[in-house]
C-alpha atoms as a PDB file:
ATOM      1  CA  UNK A   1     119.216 102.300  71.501  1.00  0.00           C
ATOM      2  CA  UNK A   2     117.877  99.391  73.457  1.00  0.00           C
ATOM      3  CA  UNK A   3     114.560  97.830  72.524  1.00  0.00           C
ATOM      4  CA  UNK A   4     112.204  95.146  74.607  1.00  0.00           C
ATOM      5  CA  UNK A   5     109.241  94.087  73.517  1.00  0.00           C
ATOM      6  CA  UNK A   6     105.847  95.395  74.836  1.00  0.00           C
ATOM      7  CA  UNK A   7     102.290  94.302  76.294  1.00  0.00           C
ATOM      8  CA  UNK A   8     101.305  96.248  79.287  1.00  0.00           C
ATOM      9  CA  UNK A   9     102.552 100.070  79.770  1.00  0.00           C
ATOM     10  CA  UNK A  10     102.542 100.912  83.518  1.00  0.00           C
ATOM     11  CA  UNK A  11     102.971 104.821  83.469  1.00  0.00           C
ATOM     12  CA  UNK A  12     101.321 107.259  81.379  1.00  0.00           C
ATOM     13  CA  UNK A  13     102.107 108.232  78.106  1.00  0.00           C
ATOM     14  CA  UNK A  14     103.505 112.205  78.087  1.00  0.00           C
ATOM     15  CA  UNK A  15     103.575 114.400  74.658  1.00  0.00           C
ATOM     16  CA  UNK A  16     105.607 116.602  76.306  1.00  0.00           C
ATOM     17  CA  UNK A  17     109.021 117.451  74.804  1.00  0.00           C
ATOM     18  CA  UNK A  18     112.087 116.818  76.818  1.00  0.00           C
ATOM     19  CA  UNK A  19     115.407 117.476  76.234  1.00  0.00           C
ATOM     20  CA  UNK A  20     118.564 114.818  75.128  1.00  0.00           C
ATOM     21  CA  UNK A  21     119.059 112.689  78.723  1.00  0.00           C
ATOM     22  CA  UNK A  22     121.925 109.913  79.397  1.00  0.00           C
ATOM     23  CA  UNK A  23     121.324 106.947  80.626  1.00  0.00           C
ATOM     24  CA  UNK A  24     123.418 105.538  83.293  1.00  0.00           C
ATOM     25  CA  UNK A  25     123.846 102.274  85.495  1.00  0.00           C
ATOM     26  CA  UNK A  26     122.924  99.968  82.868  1.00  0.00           C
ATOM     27  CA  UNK A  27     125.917  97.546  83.974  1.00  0.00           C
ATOM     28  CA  UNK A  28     124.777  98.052  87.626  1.00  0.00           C
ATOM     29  CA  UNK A  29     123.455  95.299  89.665  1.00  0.00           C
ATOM     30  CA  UNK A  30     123.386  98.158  92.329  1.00  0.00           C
ATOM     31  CA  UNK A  31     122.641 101.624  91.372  1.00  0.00           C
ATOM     32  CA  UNK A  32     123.584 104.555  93.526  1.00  0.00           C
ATOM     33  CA  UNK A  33     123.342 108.045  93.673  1.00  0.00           C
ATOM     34  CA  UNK A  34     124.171 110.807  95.799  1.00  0.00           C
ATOM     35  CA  UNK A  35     122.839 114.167  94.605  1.00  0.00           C
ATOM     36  CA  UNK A  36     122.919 117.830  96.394  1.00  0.00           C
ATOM     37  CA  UNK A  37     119.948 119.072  97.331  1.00  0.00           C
ATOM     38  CA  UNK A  38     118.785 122.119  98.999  1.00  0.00           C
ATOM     39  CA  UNK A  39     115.724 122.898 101.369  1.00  0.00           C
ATOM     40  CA  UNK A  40     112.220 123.859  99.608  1.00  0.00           C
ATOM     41  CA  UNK A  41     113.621 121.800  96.425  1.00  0.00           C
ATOM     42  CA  UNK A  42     111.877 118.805  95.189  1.00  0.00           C
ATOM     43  CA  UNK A  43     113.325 115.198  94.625  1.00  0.00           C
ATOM     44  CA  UNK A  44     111.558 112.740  92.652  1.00  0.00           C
ATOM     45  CA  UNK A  45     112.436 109.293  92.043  1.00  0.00           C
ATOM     46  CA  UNK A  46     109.905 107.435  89.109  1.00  0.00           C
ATOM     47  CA  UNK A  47     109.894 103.970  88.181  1.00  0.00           C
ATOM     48  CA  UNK A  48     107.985 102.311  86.032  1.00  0.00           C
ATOM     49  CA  UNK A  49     108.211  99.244  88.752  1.00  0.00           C
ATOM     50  CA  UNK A  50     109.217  97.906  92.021  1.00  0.00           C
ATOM     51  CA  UNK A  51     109.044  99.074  95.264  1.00  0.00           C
ATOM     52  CA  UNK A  52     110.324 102.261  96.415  1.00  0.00           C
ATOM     53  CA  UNK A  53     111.200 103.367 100.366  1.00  0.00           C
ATOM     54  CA  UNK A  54     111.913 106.838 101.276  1.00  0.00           C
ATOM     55  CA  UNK A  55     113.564 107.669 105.107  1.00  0.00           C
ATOM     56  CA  UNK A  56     114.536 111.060 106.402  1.00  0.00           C
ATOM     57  CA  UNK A  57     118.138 111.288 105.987  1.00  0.00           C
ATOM     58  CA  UNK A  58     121.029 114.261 106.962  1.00  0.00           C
ATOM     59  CA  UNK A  59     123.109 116.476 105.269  1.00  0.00           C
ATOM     60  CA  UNK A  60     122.226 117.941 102.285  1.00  0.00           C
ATOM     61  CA  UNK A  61     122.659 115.435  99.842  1.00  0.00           C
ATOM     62  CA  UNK A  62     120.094 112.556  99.117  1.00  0.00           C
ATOM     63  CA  UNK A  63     121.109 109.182  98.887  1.00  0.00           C
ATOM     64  CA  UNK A  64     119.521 106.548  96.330  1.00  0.00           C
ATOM     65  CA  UNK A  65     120.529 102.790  96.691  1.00  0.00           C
ATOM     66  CA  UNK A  66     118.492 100.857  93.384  1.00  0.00           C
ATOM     67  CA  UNK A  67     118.899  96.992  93.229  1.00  0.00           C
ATOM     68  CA  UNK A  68     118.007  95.019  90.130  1.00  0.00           C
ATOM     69  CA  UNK A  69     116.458  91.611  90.095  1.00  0.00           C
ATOM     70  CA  UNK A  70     114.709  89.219  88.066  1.00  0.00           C
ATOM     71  CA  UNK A  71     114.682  89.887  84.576  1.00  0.00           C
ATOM     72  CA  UNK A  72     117.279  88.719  81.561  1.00  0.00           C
ATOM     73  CA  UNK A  73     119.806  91.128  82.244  1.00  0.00           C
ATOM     74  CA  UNK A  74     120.656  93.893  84.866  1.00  0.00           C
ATOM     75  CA  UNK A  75     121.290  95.896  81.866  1.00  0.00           C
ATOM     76  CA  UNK A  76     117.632  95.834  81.419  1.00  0.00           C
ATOM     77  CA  UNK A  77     117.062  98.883  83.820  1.00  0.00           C
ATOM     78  CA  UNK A  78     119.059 102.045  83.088  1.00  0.00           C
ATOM     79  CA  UNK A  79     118.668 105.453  84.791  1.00  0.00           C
ATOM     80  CA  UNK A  80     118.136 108.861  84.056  1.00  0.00           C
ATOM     81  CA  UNK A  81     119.513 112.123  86.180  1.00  0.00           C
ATOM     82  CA  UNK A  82     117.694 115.241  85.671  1.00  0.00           C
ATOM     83  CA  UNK A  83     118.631 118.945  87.262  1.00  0.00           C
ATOM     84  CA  UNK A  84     116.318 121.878  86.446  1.00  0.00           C
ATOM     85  CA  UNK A  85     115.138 124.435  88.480  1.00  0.00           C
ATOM     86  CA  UNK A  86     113.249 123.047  91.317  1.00  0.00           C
ATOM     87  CA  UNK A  87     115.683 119.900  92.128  1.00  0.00           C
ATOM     88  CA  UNK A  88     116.370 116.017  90.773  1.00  0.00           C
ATOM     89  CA  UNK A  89     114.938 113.882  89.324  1.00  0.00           C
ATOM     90  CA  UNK A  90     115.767 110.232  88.535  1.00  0.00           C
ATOM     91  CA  UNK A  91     113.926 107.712  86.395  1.00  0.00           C
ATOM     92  CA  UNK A  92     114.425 103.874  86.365  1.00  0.00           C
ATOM     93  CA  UNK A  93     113.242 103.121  82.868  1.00  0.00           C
ATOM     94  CA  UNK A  94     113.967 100.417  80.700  1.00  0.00           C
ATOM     95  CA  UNK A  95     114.383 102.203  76.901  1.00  0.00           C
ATOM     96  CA  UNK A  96     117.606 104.736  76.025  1.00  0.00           C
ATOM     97  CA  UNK A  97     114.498 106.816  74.031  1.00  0.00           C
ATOM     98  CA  UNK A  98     112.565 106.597  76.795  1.00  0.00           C
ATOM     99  CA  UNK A  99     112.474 110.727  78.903  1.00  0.00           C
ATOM    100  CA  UNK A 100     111.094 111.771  81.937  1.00  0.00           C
ATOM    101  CA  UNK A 101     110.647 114.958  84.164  1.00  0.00           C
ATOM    102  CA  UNK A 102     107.962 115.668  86.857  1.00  0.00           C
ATOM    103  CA  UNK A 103     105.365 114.276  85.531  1.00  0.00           C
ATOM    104  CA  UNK A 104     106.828 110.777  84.445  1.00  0.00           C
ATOM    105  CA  UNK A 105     108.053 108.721  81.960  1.00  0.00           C
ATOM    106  CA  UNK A 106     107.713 109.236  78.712  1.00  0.00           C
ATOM    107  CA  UNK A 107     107.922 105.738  76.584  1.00  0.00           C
ATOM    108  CA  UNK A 108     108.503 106.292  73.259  1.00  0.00           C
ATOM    109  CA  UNK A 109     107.353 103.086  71.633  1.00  0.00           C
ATOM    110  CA  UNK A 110     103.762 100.942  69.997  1.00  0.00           C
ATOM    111  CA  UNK A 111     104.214  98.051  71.472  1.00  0.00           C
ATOM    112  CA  UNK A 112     104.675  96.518  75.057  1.00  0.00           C
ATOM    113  CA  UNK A 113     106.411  95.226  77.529  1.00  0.00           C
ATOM    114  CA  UNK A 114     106.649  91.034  76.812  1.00  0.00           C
ATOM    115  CA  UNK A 115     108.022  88.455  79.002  1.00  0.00           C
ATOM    116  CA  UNK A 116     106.971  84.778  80.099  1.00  0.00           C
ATOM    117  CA  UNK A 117     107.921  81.928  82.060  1.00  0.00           C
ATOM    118  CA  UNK A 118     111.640  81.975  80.957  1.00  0.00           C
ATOM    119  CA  UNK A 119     111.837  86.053  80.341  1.00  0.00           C
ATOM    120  CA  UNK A 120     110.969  87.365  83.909  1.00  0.00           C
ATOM    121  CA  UNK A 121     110.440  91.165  84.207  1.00  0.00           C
ATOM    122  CA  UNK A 122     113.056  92.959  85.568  1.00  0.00           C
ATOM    123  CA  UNK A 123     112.450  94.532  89.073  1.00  0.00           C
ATOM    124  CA  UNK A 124     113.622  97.184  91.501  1.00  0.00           C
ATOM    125  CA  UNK A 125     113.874  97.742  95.229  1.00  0.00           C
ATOM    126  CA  UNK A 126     115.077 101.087  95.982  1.00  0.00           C
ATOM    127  CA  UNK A 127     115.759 102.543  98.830  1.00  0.00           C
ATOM    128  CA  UNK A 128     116.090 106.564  99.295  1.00  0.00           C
ATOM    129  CA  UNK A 129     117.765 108.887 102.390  1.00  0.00           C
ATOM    130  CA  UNK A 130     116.250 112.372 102.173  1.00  0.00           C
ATOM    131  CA  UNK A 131     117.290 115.536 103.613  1.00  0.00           C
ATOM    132  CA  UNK A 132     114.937 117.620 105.767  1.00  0.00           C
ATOM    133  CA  UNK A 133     113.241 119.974 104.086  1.00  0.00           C
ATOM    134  CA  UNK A 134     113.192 118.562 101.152  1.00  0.00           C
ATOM    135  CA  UNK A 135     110.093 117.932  98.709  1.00  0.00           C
ATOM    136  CA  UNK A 136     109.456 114.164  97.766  1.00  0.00           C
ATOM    137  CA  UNK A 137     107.947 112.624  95.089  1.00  0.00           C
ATOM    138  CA  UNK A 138     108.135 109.086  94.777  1.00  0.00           C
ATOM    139  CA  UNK A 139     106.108 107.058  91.781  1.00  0.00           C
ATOM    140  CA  UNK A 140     106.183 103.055  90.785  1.00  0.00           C
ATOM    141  CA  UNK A 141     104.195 101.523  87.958  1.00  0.00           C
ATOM    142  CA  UNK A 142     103.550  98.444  89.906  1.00  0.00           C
ATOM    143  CA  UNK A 143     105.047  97.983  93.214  1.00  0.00           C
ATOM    144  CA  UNK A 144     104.769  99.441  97.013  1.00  0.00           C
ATOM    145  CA  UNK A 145     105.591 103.051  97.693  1.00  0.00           C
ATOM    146  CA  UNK A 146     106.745 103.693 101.533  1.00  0.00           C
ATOM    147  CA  UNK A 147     107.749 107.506 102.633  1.00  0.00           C
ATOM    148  CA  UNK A 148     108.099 108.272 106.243  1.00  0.00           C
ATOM    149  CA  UNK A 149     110.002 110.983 108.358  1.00  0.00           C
ATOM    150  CA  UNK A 150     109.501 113.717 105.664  1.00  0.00           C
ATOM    151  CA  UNK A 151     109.199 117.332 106.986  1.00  0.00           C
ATOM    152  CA  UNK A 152     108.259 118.930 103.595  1.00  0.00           C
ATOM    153  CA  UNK A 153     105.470 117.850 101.029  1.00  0.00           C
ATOM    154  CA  UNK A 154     104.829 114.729 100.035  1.00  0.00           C
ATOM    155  CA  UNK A 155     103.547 112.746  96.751  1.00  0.00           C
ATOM    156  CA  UNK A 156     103.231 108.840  96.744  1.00  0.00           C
ATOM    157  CA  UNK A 157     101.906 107.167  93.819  1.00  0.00           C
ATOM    158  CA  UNK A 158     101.815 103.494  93.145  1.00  0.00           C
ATOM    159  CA  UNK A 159      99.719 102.024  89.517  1.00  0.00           C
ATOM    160  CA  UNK A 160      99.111  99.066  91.788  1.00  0.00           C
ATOM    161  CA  UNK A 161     100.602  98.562  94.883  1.00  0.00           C
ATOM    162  CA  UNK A 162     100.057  99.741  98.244  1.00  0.00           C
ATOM    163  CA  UNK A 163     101.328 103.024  99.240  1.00  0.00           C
ATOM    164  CA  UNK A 164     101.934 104.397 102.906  1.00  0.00           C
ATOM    165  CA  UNK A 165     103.169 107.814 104.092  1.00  0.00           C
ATOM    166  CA  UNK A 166     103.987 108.230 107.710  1.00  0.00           C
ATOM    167  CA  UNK A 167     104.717 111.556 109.226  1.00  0.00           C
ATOM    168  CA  UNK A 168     105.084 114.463 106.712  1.00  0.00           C
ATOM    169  CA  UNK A 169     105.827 118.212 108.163  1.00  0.00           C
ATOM    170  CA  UNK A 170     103.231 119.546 105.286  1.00  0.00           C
ATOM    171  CA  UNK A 171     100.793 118.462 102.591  1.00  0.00           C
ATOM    172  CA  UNK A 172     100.467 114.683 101.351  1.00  0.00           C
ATOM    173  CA  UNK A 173      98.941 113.343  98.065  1.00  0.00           C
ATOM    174  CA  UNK A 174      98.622 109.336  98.359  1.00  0.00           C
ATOM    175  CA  UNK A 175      97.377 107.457  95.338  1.00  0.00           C
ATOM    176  CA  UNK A 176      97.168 103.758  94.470  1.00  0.00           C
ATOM    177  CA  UNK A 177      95.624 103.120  91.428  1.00  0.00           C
ATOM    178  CA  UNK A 178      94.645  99.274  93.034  1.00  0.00           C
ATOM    179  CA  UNK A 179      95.784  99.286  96.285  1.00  0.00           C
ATOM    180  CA  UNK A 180      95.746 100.164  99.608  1.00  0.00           C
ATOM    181  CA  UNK A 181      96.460 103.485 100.524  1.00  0.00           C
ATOM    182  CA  UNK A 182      97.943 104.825 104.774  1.00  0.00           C
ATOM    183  CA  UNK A 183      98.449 108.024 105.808  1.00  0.00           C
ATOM    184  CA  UNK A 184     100.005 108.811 109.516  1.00  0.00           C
ATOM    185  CA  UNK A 185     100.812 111.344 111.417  1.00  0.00           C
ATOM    186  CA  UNK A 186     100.160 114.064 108.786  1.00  0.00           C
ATOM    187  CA  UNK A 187     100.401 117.630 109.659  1.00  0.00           C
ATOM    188  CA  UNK A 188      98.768 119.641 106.711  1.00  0.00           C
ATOM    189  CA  UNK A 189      96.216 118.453 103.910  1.00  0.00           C
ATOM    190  CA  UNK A 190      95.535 115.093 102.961  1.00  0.00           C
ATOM    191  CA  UNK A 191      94.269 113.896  99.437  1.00  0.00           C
ATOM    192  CA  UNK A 192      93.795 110.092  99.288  1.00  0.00           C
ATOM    193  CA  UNK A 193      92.805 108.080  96.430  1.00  0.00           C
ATOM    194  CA  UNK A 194      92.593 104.336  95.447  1.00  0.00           C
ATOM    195  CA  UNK A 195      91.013 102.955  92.776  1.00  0.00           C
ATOM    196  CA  UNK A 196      90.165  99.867  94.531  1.00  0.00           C
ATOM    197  CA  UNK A 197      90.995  99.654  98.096  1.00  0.00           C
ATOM    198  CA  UNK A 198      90.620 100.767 101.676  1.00  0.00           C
ATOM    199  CA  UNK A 199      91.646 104.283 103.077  1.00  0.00           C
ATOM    200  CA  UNK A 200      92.854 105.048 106.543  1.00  0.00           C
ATOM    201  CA  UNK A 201      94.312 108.473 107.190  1.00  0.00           C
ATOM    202  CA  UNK A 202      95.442 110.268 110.624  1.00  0.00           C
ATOM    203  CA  UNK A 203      96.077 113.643 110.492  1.00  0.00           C
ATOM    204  CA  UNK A 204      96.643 115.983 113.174  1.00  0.00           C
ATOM    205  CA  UNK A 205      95.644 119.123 111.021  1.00  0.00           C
ATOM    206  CA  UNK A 206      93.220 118.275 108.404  1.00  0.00           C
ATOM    207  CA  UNK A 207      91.761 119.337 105.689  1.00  0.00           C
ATOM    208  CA  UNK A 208      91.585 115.736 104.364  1.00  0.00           C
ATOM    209  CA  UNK A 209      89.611 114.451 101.059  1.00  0.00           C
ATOM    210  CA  UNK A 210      89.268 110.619 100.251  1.00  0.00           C
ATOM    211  CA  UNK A 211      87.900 108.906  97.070  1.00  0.00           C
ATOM    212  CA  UNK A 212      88.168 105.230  96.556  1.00  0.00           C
ATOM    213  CA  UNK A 213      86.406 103.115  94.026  1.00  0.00           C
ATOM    214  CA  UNK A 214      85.760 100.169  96.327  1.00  0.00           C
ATOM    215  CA  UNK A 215      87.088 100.219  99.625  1.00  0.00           C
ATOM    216  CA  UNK A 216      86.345 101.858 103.310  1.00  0.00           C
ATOM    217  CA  UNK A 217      87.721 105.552 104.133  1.00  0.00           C
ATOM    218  CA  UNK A 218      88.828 105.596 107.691  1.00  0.00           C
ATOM    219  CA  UNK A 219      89.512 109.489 108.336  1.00  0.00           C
ATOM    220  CA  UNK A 220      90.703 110.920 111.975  1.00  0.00           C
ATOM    221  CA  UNK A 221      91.462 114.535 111.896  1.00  0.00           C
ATOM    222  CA  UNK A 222      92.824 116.267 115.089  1.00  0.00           C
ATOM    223  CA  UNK A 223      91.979 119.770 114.125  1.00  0.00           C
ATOM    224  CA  UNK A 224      91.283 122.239 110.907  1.00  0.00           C
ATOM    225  CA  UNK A 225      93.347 124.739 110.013  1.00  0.00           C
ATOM    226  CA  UNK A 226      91.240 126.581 107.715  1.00  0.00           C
ATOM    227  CA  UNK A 227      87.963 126.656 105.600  1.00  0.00           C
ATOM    228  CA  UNK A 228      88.533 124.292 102.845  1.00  0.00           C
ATOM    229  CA  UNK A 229      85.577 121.549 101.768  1.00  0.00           C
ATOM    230  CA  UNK A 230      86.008 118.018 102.246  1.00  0.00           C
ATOM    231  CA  UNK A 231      84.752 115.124 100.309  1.00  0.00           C
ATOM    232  CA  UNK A 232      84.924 111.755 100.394  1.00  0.00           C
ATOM    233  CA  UNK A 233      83.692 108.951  98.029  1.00  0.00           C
ATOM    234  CA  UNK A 234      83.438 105.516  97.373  1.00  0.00           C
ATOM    235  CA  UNK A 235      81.260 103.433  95.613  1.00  0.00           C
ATOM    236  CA  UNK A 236      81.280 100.033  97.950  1.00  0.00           C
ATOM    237  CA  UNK A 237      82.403 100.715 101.417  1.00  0.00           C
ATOM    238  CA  UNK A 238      81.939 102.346 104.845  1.00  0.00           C
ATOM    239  CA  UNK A 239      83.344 105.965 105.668  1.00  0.00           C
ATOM    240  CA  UNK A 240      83.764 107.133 108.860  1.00  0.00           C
ATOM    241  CA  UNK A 241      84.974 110.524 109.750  1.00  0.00           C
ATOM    242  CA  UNK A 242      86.357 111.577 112.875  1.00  0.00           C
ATOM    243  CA  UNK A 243      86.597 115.305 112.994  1.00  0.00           C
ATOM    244  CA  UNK A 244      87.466 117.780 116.259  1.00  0.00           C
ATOM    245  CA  UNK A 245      84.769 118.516 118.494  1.00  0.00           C
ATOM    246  CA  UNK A 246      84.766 121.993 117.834  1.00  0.00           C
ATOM    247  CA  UNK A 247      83.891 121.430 114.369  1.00  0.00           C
ATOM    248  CA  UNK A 248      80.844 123.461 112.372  1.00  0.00           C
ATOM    249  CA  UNK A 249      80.311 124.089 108.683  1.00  0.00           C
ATOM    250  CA  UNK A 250      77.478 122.112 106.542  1.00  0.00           C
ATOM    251  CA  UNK A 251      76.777 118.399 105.665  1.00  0.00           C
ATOM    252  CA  UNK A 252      75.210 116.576 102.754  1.00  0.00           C
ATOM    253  CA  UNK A 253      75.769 113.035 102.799  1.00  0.00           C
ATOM    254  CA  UNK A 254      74.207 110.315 101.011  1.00  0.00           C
ATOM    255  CA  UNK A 255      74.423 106.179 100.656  1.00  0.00           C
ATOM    256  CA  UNK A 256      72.313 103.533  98.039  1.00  0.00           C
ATOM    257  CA  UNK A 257      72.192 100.846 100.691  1.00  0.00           C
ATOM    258  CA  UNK A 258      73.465 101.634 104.430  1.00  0.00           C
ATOM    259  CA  UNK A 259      72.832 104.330 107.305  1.00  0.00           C
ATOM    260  CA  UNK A 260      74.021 107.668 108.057  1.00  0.00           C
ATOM    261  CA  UNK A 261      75.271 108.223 111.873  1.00  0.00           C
ATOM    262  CA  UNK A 262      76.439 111.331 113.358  1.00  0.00           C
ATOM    263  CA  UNK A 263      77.781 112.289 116.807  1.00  0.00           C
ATOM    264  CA  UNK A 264      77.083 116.134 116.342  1.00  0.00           C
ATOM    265  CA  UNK A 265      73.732 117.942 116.263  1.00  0.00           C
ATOM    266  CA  UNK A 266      72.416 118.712 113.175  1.00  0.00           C
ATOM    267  CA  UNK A 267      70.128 121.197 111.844  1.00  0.00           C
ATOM    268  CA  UNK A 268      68.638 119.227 108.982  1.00  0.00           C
ATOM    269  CA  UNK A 269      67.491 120.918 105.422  1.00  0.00           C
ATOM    270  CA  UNK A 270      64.761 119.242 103.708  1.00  0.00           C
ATOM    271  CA  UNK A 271      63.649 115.818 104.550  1.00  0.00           C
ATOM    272  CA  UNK A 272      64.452 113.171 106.486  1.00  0.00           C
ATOM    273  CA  UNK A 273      65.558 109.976 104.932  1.00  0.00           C
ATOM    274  CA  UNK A 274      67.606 106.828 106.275  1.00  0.00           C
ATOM    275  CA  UNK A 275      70.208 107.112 103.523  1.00  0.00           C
ATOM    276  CA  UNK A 276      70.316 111.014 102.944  1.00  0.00           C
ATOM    277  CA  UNK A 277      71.160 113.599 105.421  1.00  0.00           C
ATOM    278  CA  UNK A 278      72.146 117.357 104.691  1.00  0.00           C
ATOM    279  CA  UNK A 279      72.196 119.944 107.083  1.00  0.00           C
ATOM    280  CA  UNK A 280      74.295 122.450 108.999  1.00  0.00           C
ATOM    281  CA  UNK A 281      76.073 121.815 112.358  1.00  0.00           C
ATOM    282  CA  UNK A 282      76.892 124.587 115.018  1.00  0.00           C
ATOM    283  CA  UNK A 283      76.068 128.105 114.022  1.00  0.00           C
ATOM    284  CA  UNK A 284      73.963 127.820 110.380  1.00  0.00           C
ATOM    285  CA  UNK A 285      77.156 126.502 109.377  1.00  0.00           C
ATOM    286  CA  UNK A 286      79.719 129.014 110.663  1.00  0.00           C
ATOM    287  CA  UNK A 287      82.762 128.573 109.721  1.00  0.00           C
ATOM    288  CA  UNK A 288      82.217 128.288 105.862  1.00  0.00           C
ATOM    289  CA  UNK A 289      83.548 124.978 105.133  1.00  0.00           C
ATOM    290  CA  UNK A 290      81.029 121.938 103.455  1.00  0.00           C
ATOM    291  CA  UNK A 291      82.055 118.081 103.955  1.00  0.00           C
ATOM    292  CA  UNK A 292      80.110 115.584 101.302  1.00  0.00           C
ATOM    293  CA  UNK A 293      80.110 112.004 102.051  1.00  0.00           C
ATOM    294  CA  UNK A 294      78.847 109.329  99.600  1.00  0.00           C
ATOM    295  CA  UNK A 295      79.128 105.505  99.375  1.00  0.00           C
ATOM    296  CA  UNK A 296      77.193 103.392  96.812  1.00  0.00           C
ATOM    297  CA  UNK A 297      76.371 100.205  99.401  1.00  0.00           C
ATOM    298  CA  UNK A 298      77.885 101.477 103.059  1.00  0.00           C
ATOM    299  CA  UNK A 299      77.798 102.973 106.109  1.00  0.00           C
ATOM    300  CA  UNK A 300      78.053 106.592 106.513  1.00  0.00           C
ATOM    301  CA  UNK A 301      79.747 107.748 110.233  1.00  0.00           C
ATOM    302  CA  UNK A 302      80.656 111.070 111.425  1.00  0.00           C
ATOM    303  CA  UNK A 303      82.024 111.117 114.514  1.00  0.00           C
ATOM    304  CA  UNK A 304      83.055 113.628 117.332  1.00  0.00           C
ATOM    305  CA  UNK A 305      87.141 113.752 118.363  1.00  0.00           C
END
């Protein structure tokens, strides 16, 4: 059992039972793995910090390259490898008591993490080769999460870090929990989230939903594939959403302190105000679908691709 002292915890806390798991690559400077994977599985790399790359890679293995730094000891970092039923996962964690599965780590411990001047944390820079047609999830405490090429779902999580996903072949979910959060080049549903910074997303097949705590939402969709509402939130910036010109479905959008613009026509409902605006646009709404826009202090733009 290894034991380092504690101040800050970067992932969440799971009750969840999980079974007895080795830990490996302790005396590792570099850690690397090479596991089989098939199409429609999911791989999931979780760290509890560091930054974390995904590329598309070949075959049908993925390939994992972790190097340690900082720190008082590589042996600081150890790894767990975890088969079930759905694919791998590996954890970069720092206890032997410490478990994890799909949902994260799972630190067994009161304290925190401690270090100072002379007892640097230890950090991580991975780098990860995936398969096509494989599922990614990739997840860091406290450092930048990168995943591009992927033709199968994506999920990118960072505590507080920037996170980027560019080009995925089906849905994305993109969370930072304070940074800055990029999606490009998606081709199914978007859901975007930062607690405190900007959001710029390019899709070309929306549905896309946004939510940030502080920044601007930046949205271009080329085209909707179905019926599905759409919201997007923040409480101090500007939003602007670019959706296809053949768009129709119902609007209610809403700001404390800014303007609401709009390139379509709009049959309004109720009154109009400078900061509210709900209505329907094309045929009373045809189409099903409702987008809500809100920002506490911004701008409010919906514009016509």
């Amino acid at each position: 059992m290894r034991r380092l002292a504690l101040s800050f915890l970067l992932l969440p806390v799971l009750a969840a039972t999980a079974p007895a798991q080795q830990v490996v690559g302790r005396d590792q400077e570099v850690f690397t793995a090479s596991e089989p994977i098939a199409r429609g599985e999911w791989f999931r790399f979780i760290a509890f910090m560091g930054d974390v790359t995904v590329t598309q890679g070949s075959g049908n293995r993925v390939e994992v390259r972790a190097e340690k730094s900082g720190g008082r000891d590589v042996s600081d970092i150890g790894f767990k490898v975890i088969r079930d039923g759905d694919g791998v996962t590996i954890c970069a964690l720092l206890d032997d008591d410490d478990t994890c599965d799909d949902r994260g780590i799972n630190v067994n411990r009161r304290g925190g993490w401690n270090w100072n001047r002379n007892n640097r944390p230890p950090r991580l820079d991975v780098t990860i080769q995936l398969p096509a047609g494989v599922k990614v999830q990739a997840q860091s405490g406290n450092g930048a999460v990168s995943v591009s090429g992927a033709s199968d779902e994506v999920i990118a999580r960072s505590g507080n870090g920037r996170v980027r996903v560019d080009g995925s072949g089906s849905d994305v979910v993109a969370a930072s929990g304070n940074g800055a959060v990029s999606v490009q080049n998606a081709r199914g549903a978007v859901n975007a989230s930062s607690g405190n910074g900007d959001i710029t997303v390019v899709t070309t097949q929306g549905p896309v939903s946004a939510n940030s705590g502080n920044g601007d939402l930046i949205v271009t969709m080329g085209e909707l594939r179905n019926d599905e509402d759409m919201e997007f939130n923040t409480g101090n910036g500007r939003i602007r959403v670019t959706m296809p010109a053949s768009f129709t479905g119902t609007i209610d959008a809403s700001t404390g302190n800014g303007s609401i613009v709009s390139d379509f026509p709009i049959t309004l409902t109720g009154r109009i105000s400078r900061t509210r605006l709900r209505g329907t646009i094309g045929q009373a709404g045809s189409g099903g679908r409702r987008i809500r826009m809100m920002s506490g202090n911004g701008q409010i733009e919906l514009r016509r691709g």
